[in-house]
PDB file of N, CA and C in Angstrom:
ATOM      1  N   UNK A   1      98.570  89.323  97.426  1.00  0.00           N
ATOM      2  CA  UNK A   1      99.005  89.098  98.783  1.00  0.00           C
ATOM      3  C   UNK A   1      98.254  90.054  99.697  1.00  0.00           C
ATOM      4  N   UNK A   2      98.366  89.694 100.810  1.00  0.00           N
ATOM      5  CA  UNK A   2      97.025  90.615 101.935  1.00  0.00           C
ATOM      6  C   UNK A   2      98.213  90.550 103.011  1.00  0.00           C
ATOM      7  N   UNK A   3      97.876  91.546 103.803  1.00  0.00           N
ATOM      8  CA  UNK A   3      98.351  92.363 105.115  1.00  0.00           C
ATOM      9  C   UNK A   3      97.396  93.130 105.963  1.00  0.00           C
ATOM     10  N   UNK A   4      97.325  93.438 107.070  1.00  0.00           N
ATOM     11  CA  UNK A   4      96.594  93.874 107.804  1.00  0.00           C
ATOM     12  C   UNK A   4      97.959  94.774 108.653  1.00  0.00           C
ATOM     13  N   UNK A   5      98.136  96.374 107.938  1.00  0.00           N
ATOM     14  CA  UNK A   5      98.916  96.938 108.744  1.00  0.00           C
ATOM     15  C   UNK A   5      98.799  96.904 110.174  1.00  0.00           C
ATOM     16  N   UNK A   6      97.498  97.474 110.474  1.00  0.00           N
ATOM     17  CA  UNK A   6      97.144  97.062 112.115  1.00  0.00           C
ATOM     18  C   UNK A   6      97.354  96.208 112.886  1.00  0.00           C
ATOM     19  N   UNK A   7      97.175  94.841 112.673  1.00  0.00           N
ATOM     20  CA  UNK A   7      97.593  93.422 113.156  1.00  0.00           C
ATOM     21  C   UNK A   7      98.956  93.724 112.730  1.00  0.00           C
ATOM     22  N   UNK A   8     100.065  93.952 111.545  1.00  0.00           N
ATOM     23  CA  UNK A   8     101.517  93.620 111.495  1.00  0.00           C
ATOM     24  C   UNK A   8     102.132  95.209 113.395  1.00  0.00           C
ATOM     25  N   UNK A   9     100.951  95.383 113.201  1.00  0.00           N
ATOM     26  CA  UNK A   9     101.376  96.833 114.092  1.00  0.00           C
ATOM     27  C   UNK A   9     101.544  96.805 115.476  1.00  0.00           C
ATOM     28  N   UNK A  10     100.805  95.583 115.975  1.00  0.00           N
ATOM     29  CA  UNK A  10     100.578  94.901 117.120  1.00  0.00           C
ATOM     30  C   UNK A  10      99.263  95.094 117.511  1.00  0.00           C
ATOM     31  N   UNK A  11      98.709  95.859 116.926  1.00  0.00           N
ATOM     32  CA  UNK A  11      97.115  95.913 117.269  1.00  0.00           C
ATOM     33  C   UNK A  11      96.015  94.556 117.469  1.00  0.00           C
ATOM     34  N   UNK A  12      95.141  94.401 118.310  1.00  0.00           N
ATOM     35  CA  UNK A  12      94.420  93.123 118.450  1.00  0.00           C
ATOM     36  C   UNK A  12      93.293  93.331 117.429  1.00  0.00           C
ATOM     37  N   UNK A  13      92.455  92.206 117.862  1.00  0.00           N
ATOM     38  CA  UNK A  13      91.284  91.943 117.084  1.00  0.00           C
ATOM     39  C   UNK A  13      90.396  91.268 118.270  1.00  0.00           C
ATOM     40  N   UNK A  14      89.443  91.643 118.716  1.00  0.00           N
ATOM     41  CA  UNK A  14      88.544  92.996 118.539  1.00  0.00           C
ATOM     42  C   UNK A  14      89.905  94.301 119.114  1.00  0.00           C
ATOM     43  N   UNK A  15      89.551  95.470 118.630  1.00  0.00           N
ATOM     44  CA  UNK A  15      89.901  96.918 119.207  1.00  0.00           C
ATOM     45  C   UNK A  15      89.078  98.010 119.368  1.00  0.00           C
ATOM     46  N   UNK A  16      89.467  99.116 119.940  1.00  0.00           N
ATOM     47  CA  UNK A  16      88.366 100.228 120.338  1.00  0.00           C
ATOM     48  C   UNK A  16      88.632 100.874 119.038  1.00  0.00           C
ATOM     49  N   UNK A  17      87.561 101.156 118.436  1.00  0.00           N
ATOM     50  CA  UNK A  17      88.032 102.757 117.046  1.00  0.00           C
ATOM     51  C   UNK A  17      88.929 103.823 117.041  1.00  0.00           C
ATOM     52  N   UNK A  18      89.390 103.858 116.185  1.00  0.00           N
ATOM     53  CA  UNK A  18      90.518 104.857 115.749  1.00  0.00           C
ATOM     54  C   UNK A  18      90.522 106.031 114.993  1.00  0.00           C
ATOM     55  N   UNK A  19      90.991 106.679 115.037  1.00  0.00           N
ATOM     56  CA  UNK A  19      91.035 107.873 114.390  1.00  0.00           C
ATOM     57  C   UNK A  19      92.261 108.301 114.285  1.00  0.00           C
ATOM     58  N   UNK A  20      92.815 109.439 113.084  1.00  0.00           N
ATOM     59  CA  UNK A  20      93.642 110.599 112.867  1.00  0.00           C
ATOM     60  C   UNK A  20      93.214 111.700 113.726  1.00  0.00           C
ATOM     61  N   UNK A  21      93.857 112.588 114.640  1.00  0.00           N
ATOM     62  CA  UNK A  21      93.187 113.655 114.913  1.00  0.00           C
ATOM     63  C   UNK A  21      92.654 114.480 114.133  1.00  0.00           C
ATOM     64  N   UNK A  22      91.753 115.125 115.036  1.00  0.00           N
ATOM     65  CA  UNK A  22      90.871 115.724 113.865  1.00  0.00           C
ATOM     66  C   UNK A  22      91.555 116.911 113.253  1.00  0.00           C
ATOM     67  N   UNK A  23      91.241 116.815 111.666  1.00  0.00           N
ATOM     68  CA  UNK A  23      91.546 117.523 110.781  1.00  0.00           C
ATOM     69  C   UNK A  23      92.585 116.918 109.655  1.00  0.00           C
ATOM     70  N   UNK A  24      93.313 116.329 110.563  1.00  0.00           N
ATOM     71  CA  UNK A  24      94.848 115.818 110.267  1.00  0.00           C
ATOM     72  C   UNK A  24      94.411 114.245 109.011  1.00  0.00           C
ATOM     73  N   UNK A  25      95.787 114.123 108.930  1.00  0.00           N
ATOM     74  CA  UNK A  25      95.893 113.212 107.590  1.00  0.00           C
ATOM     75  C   UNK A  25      97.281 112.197 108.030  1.00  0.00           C
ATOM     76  N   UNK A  26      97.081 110.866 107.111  1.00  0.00           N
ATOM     77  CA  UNK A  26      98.811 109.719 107.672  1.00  0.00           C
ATOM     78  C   UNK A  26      99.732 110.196 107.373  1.00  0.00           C
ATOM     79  N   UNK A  27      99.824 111.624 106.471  1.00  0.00           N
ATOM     80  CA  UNK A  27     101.216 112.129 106.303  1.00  0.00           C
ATOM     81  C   UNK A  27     101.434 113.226 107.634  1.00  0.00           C
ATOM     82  N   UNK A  28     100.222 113.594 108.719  1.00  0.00           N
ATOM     83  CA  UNK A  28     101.061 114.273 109.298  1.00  0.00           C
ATOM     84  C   UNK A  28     101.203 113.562 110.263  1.00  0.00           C
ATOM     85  N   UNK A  29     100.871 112.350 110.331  1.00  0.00           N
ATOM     86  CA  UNK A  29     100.990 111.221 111.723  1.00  0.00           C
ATOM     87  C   UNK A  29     102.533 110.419 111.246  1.00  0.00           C
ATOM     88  N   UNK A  30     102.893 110.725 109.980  1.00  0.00           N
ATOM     89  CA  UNK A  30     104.073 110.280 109.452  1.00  0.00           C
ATOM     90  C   UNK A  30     105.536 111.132 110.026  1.00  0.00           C
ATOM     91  N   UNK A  31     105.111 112.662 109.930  1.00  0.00           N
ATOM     92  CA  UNK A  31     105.686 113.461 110.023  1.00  0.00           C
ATOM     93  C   UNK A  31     106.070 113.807 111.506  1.00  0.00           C
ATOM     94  N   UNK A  32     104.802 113.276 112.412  1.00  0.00           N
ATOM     95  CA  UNK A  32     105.003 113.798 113.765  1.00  0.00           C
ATOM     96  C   UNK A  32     104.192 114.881 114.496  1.00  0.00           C
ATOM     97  N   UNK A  33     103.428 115.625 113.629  1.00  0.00           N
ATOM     98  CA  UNK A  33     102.307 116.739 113.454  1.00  0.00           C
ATOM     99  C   UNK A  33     100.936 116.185 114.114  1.00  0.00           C
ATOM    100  N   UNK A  34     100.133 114.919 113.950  1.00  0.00           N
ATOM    101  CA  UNK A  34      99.470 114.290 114.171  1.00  0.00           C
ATOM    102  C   UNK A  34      99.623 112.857 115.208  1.00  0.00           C
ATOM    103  N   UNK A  35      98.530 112.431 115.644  1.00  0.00           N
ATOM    104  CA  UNK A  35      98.324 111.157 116.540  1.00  0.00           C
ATOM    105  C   UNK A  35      96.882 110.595 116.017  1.00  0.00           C
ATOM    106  N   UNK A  36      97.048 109.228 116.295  1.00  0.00           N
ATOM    107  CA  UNK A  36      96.533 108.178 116.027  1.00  0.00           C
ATOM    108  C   UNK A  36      95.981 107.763 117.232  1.00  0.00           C
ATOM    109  N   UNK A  37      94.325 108.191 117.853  1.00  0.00           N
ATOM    110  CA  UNK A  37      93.998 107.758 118.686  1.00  0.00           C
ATOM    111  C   UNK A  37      92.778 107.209 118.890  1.00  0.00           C
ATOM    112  N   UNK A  38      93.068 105.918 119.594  1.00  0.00           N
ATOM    113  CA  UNK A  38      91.571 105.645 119.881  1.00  0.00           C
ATOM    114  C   UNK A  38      90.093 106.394 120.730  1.00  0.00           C
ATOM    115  N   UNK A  39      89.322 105.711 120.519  1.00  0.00           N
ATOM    116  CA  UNK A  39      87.913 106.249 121.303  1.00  0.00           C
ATOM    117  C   UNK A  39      87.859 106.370 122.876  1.00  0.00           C
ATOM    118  N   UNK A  40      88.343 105.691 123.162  1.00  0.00           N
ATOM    119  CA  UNK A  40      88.596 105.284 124.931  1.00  0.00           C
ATOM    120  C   UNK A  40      90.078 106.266 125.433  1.00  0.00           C
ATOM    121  N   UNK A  41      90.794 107.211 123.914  1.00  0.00           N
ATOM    122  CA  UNK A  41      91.535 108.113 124.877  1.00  0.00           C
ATOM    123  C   UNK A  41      93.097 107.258 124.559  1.00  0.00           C
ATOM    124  N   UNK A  42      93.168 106.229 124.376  1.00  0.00           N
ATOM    125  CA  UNK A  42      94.357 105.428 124.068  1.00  0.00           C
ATOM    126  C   UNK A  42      95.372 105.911 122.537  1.00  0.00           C
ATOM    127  N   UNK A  43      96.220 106.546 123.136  1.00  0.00           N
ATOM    128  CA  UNK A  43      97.363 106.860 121.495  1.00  0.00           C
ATOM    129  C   UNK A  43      98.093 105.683 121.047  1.00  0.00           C
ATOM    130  N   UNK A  44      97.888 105.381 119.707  1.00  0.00           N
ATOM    131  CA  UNK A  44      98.282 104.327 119.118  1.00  0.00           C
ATOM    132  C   UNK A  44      98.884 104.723 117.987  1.00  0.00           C
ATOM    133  N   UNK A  45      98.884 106.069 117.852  1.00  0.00           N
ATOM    134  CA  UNK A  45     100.386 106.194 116.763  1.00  0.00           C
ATOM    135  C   UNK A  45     101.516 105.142 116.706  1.00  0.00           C
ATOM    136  N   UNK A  46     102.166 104.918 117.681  1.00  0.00           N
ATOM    137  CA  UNK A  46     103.044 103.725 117.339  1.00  0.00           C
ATOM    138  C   UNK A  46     103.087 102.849 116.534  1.00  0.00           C
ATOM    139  N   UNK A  47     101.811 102.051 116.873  1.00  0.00           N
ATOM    140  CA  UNK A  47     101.044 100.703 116.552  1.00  0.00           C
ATOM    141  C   UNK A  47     101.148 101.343 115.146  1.00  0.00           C
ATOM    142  N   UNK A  48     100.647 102.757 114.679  1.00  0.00           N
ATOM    143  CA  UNK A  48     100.047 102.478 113.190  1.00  0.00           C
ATOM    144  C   UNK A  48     101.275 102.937 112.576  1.00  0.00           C
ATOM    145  N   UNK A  49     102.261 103.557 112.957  1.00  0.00           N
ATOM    146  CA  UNK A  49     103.362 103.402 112.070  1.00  0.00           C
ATOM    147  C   UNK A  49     104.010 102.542 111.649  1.00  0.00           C
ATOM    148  N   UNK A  50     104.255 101.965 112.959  1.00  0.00           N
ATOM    149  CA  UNK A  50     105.211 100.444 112.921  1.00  0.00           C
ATOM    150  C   UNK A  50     104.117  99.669 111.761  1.00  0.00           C
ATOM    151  N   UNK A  51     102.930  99.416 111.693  1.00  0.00           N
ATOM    152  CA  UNK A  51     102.449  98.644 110.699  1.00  0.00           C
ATOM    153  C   UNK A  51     102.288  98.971 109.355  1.00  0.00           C
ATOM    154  N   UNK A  52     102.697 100.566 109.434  1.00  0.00           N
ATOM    155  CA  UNK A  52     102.813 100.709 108.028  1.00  0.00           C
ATOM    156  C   UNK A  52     104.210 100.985 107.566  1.00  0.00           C
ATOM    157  N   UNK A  53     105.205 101.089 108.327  1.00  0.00           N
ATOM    158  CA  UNK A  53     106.334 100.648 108.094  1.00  0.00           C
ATOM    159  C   UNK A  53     106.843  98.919 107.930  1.00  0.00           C
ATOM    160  N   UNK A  54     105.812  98.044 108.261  1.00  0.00           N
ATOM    161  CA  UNK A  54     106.286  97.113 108.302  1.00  0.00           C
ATOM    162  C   UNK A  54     104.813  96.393 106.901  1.00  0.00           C
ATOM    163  N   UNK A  55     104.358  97.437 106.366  1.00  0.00           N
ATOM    164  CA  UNK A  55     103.505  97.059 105.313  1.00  0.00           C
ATOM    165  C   UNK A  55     104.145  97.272 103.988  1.00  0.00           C
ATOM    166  N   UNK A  56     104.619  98.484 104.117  1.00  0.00           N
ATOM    167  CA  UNK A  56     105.887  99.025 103.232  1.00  0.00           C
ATOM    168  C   UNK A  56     107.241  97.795 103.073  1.00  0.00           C
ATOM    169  N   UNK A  57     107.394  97.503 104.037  1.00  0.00           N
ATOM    170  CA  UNK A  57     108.714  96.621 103.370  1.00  0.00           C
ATOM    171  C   UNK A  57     108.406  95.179 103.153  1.00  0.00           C
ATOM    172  N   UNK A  58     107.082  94.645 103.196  1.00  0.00           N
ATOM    173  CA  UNK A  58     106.351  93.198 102.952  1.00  0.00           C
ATOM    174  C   UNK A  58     106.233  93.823 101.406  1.00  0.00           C
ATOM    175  N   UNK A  59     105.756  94.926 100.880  1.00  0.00           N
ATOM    176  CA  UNK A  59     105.450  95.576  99.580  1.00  0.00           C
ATOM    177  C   UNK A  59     106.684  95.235  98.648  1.00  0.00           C
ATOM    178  N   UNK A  60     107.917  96.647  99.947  1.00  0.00           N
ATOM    179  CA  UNK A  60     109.190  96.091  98.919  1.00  0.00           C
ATOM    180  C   UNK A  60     109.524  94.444  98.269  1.00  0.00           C
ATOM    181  N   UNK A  61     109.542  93.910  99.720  1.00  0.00           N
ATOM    182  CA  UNK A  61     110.550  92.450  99.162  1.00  0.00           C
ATOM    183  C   UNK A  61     109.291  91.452  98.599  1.00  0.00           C
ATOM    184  N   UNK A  62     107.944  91.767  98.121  1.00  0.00           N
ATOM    185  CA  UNK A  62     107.187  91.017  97.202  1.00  0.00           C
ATOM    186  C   UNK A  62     107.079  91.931  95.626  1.00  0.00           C
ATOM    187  N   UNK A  63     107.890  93.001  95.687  1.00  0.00           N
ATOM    188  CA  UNK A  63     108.098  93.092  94.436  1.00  0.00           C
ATOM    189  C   UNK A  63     106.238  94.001  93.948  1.00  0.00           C
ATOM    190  N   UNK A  64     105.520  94.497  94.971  1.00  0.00           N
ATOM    191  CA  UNK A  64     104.716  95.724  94.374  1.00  0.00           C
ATOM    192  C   UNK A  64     104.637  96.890  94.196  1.00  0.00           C
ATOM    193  N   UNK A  65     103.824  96.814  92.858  1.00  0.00           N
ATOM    194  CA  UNK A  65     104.133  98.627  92.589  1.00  0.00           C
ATOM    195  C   UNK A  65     102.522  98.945  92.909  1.00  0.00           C
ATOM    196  N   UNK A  66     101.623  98.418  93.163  1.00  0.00           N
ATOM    197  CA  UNK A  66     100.545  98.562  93.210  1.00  0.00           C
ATOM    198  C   UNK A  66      99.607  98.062  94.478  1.00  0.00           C
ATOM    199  N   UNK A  67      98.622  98.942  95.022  1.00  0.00           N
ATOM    200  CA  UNK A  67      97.563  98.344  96.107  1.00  0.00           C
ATOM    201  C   UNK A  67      96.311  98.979  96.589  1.00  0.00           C
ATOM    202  N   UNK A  68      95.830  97.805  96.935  1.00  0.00           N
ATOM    203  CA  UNK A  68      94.083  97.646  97.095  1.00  0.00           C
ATOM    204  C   UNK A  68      93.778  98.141  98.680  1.00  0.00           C
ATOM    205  N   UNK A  69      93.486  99.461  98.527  1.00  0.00           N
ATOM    206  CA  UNK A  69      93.325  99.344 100.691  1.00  0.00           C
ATOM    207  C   UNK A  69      92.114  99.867 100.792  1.00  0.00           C
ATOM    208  N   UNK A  70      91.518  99.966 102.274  1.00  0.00           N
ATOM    209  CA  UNK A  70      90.449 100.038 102.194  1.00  0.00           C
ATOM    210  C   UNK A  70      90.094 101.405 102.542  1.00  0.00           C
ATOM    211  N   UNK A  71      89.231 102.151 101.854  1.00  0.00           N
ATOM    212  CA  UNK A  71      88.759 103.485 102.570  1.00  0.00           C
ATOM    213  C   UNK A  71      88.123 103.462 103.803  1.00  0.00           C
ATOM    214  N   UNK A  72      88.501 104.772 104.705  1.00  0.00           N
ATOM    215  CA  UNK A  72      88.376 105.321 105.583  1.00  0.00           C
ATOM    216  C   UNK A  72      89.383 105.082 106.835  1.00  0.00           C
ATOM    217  N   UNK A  73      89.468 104.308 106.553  1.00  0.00           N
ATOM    218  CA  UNK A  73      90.464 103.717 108.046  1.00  0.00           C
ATOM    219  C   UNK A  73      91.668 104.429 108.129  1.00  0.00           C
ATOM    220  N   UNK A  74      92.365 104.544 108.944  1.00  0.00           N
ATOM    221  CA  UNK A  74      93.187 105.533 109.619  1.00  0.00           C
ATOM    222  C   UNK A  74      95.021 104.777 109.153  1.00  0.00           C
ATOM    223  N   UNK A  75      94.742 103.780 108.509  1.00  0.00           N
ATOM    224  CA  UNK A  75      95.811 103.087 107.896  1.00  0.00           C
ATOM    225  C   UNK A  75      95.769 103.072 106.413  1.00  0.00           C
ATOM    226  N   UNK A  76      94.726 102.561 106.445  1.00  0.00           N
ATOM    227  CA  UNK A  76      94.451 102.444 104.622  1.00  0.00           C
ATOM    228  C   UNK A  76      93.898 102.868 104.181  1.00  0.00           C
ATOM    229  N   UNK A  77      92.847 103.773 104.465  1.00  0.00           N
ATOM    230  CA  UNK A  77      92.019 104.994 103.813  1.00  0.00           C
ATOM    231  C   UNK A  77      93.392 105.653 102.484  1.00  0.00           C
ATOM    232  N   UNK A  78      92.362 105.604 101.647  1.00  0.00           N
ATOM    233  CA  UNK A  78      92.993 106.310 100.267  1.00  0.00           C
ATOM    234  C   UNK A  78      92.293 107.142  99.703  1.00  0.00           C
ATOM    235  N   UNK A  79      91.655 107.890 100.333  1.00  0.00           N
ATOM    236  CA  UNK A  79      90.615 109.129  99.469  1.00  0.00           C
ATOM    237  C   UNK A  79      90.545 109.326 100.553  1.00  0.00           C
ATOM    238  N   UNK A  80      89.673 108.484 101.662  1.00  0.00           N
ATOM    239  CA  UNK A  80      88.978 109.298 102.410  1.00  0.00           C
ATOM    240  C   UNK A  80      89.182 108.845 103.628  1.00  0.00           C
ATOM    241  N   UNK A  81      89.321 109.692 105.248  1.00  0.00           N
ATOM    242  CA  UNK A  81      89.459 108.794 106.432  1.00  0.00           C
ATOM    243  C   UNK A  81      88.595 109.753 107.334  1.00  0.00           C
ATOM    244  N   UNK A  82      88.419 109.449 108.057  1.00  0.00           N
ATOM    245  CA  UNK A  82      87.157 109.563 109.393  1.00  0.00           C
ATOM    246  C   UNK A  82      88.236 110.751 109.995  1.00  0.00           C
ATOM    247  N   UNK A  83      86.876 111.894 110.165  1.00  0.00           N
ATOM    248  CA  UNK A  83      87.834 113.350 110.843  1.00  0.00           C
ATOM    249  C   UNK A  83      88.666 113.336 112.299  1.00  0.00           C
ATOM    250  N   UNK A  84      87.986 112.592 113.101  1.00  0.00           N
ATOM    251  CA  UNK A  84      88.718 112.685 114.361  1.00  0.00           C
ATOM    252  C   UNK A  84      87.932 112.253 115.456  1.00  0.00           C
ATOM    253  N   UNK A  85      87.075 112.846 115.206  1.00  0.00           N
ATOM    254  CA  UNK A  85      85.520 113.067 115.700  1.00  0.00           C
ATOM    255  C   UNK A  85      85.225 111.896 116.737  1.00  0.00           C
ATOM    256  N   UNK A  86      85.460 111.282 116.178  1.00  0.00           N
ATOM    257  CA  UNK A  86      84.294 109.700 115.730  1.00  0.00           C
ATOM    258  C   UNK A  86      83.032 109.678 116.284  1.00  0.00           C
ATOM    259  N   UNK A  87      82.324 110.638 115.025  1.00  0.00           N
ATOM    260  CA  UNK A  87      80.984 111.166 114.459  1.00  0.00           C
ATOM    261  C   UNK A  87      80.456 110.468 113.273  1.00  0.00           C
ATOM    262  N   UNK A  88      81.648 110.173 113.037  1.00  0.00           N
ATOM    263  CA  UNK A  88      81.220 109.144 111.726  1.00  0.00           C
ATOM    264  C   UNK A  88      81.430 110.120 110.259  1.00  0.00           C
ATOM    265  N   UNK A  89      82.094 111.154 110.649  1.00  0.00           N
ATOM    266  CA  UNK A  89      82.113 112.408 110.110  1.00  0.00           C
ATOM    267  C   UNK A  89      83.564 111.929 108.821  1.00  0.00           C
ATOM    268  N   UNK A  90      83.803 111.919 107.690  1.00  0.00           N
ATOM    269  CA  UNK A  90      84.773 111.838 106.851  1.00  0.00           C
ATOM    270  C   UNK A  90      85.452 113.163 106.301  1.00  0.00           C
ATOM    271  N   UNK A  91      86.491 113.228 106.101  1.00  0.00           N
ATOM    272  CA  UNK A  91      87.329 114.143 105.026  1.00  0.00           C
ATOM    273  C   UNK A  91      88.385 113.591 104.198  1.00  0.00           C
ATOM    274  N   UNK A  92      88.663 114.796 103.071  1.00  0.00           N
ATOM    275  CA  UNK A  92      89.349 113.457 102.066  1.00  0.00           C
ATOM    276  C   UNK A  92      91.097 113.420 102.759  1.00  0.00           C
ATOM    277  N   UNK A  93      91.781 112.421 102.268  1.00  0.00           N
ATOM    278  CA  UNK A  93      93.161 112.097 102.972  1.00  0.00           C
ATOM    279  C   UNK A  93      93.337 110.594 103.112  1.00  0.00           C
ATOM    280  N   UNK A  94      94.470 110.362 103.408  1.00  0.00           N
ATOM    281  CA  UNK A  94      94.750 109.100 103.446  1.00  0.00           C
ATOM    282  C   UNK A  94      95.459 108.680 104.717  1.00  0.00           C
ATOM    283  N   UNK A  95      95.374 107.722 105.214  1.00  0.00           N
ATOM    284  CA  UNK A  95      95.647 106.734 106.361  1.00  0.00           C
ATOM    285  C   UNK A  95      97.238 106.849 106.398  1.00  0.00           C
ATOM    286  N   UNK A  96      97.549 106.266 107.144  1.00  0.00           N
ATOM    287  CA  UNK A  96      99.029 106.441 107.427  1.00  0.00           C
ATOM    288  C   UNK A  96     100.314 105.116 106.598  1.00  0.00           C
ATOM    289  N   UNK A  97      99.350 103.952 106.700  1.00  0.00           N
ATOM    290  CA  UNK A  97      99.640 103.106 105.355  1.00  0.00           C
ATOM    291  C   UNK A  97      99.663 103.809 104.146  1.00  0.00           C
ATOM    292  N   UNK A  98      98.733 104.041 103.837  1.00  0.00           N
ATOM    293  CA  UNK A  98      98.281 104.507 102.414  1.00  0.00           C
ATOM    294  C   UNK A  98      99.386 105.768 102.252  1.00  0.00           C
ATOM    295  N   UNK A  99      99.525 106.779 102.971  1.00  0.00           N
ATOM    296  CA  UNK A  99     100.408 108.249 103.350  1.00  0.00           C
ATOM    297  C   UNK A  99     102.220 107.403 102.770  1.00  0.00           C
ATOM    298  N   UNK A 100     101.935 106.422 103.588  1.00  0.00           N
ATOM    299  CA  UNK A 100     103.466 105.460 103.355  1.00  0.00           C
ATOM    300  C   UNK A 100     103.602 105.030 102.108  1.00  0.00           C
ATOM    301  N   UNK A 101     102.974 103.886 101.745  1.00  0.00           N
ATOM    302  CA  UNK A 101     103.502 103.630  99.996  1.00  0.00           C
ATOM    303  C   UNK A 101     103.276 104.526  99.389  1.00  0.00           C
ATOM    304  N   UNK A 102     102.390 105.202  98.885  1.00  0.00           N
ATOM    305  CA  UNK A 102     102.480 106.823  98.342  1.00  0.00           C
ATOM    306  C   UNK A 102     104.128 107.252  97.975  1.00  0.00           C
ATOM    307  N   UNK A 103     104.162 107.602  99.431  1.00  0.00           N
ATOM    308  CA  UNK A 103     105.507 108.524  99.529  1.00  0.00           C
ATOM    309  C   UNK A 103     106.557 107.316  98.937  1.00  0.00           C
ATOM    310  N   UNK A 104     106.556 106.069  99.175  1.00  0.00           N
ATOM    311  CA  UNK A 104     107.641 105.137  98.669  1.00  0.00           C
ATOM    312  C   UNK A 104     107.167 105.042  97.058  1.00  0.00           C
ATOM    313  N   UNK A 105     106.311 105.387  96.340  1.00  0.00           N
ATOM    314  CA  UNK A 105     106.287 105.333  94.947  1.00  0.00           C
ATOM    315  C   UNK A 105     105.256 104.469  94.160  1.00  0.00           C
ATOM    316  N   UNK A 106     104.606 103.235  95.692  1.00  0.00           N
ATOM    317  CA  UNK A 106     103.500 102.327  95.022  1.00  0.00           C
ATOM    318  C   UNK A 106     102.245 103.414  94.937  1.00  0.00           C
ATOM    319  N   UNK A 107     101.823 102.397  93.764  1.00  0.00           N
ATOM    320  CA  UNK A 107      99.897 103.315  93.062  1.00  0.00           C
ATOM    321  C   UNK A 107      99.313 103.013  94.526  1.00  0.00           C
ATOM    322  N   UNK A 108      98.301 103.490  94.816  1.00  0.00           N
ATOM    323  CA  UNK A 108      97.439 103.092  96.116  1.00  0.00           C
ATOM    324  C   UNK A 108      96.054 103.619  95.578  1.00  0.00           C
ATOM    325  N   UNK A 109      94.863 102.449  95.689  1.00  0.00           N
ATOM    326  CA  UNK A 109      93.759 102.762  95.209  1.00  0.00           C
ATOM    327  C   UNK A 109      93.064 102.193  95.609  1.00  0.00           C
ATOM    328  N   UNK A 110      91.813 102.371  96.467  1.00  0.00           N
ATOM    329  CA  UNK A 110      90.898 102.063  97.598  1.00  0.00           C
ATOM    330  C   UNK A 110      89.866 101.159  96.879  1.00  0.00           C
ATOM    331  N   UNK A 111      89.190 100.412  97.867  1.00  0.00           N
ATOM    332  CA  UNK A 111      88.285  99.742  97.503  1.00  0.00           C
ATOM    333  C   UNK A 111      87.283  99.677  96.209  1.00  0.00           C
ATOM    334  N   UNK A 112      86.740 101.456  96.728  1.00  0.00           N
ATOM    335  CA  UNK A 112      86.397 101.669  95.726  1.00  0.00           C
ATOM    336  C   UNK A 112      86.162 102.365  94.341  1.00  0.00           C
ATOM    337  N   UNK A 113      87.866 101.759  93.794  1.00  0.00           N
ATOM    338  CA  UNK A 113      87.956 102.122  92.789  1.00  0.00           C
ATOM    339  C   UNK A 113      89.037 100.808  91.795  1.00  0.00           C
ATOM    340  N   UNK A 114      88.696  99.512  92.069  1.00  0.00           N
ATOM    341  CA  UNK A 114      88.888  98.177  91.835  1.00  0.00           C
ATOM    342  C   UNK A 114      89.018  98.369  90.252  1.00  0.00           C
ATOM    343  N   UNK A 115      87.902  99.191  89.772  1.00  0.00           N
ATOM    344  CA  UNK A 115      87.970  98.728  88.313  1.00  0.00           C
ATOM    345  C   UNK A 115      89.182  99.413  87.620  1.00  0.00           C
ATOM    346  N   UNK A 116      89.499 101.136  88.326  1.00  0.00           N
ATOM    347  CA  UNK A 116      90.662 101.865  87.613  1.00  0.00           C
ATOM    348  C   UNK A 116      91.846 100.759  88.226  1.00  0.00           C
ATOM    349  N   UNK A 117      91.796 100.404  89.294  1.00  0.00           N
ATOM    350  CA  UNK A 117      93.057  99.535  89.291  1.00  0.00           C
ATOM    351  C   UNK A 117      93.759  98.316  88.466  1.00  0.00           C
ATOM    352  N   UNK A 118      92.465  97.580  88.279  1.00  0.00           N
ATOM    353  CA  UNK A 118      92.462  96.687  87.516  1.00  0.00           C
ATOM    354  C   UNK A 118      93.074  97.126  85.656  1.00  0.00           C
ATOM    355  N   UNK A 119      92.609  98.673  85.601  1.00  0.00           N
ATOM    356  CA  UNK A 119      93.005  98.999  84.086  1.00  0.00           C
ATOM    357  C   UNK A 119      94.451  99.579  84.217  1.00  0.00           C
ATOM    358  N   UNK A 120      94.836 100.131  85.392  1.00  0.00           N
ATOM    359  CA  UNK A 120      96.114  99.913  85.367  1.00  0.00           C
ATOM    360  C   UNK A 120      97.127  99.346  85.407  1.00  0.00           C
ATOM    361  N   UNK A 121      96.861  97.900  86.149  1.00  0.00           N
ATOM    362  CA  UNK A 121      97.641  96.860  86.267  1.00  0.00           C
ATOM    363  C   UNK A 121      97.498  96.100  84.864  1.00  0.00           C
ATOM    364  N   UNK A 122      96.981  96.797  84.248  1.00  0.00           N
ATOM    365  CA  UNK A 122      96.755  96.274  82.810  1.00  0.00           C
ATOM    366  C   UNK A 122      97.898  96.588  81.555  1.00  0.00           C
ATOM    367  N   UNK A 123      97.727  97.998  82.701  1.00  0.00           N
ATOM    368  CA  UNK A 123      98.620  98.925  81.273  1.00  0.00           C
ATOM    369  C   UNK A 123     100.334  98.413  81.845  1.00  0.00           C
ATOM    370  N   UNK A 124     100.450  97.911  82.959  1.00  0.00           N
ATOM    371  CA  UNK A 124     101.782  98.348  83.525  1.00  0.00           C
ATOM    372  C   UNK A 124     102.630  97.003  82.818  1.00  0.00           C
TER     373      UNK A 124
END
């Protein structure tokens, strides 16, 4: 099954780039410590909670323990997300999706790392 926290978040398609502030990580944009802002100056923390709160409970009531997100992005980054900058600059951490199932107990494992996922959904 597929989700697009961002779109469940109210976010459009096209949008301006996003970022975690710099330094920061989705657990401290979870926590309240951090913001979620775009390039043009626009805070969209909201947007990315609400979609990963509302990614989290599409997870619960389909019954996963497991997911595929994509690195860097400020939602689904799972290793790694873009510093703040937007330099194009990375550090390791995870998106505010990714920060979310985590903390609720699902595996979370980025793009690219398809094949360990695949051997775990093996073992489970």
């Amino acid at each position: 099954m597929t989700i697009c926290p961002e779109l469940a978040g109210g976010m459009s398609v096209p949008r301006p780039p996003a970022e975690i502030e710099k330094g920061m990580t989705g657990a401290d944009v979870l926590e309240g410590r951090a913001r979620v802002m775009e390039i043009t100056g626009g805070d969209v923390t909201e947007a990315f909670v609400a979609g990963a709160r509302h990614a989290l409970e599409f997870a619960k009531a389909h019954g996963c323990t497991h997911a595929l997100l994509i690195d860097g992005s400020p939602s689904c980054g799972s290793g790694f997300i873009y510093d703040g900058s937007f330099g194009g600059l990375k550090h390791a951490g995870n998106g505010v999706t990714a920060a979310l199932l985590e903390q609720a107990g699902i595996v979370v494992r980025s793009d690219r790392q398809v094949e360990e996922l695949i051997e775990l959904l093996a073992k489970a």
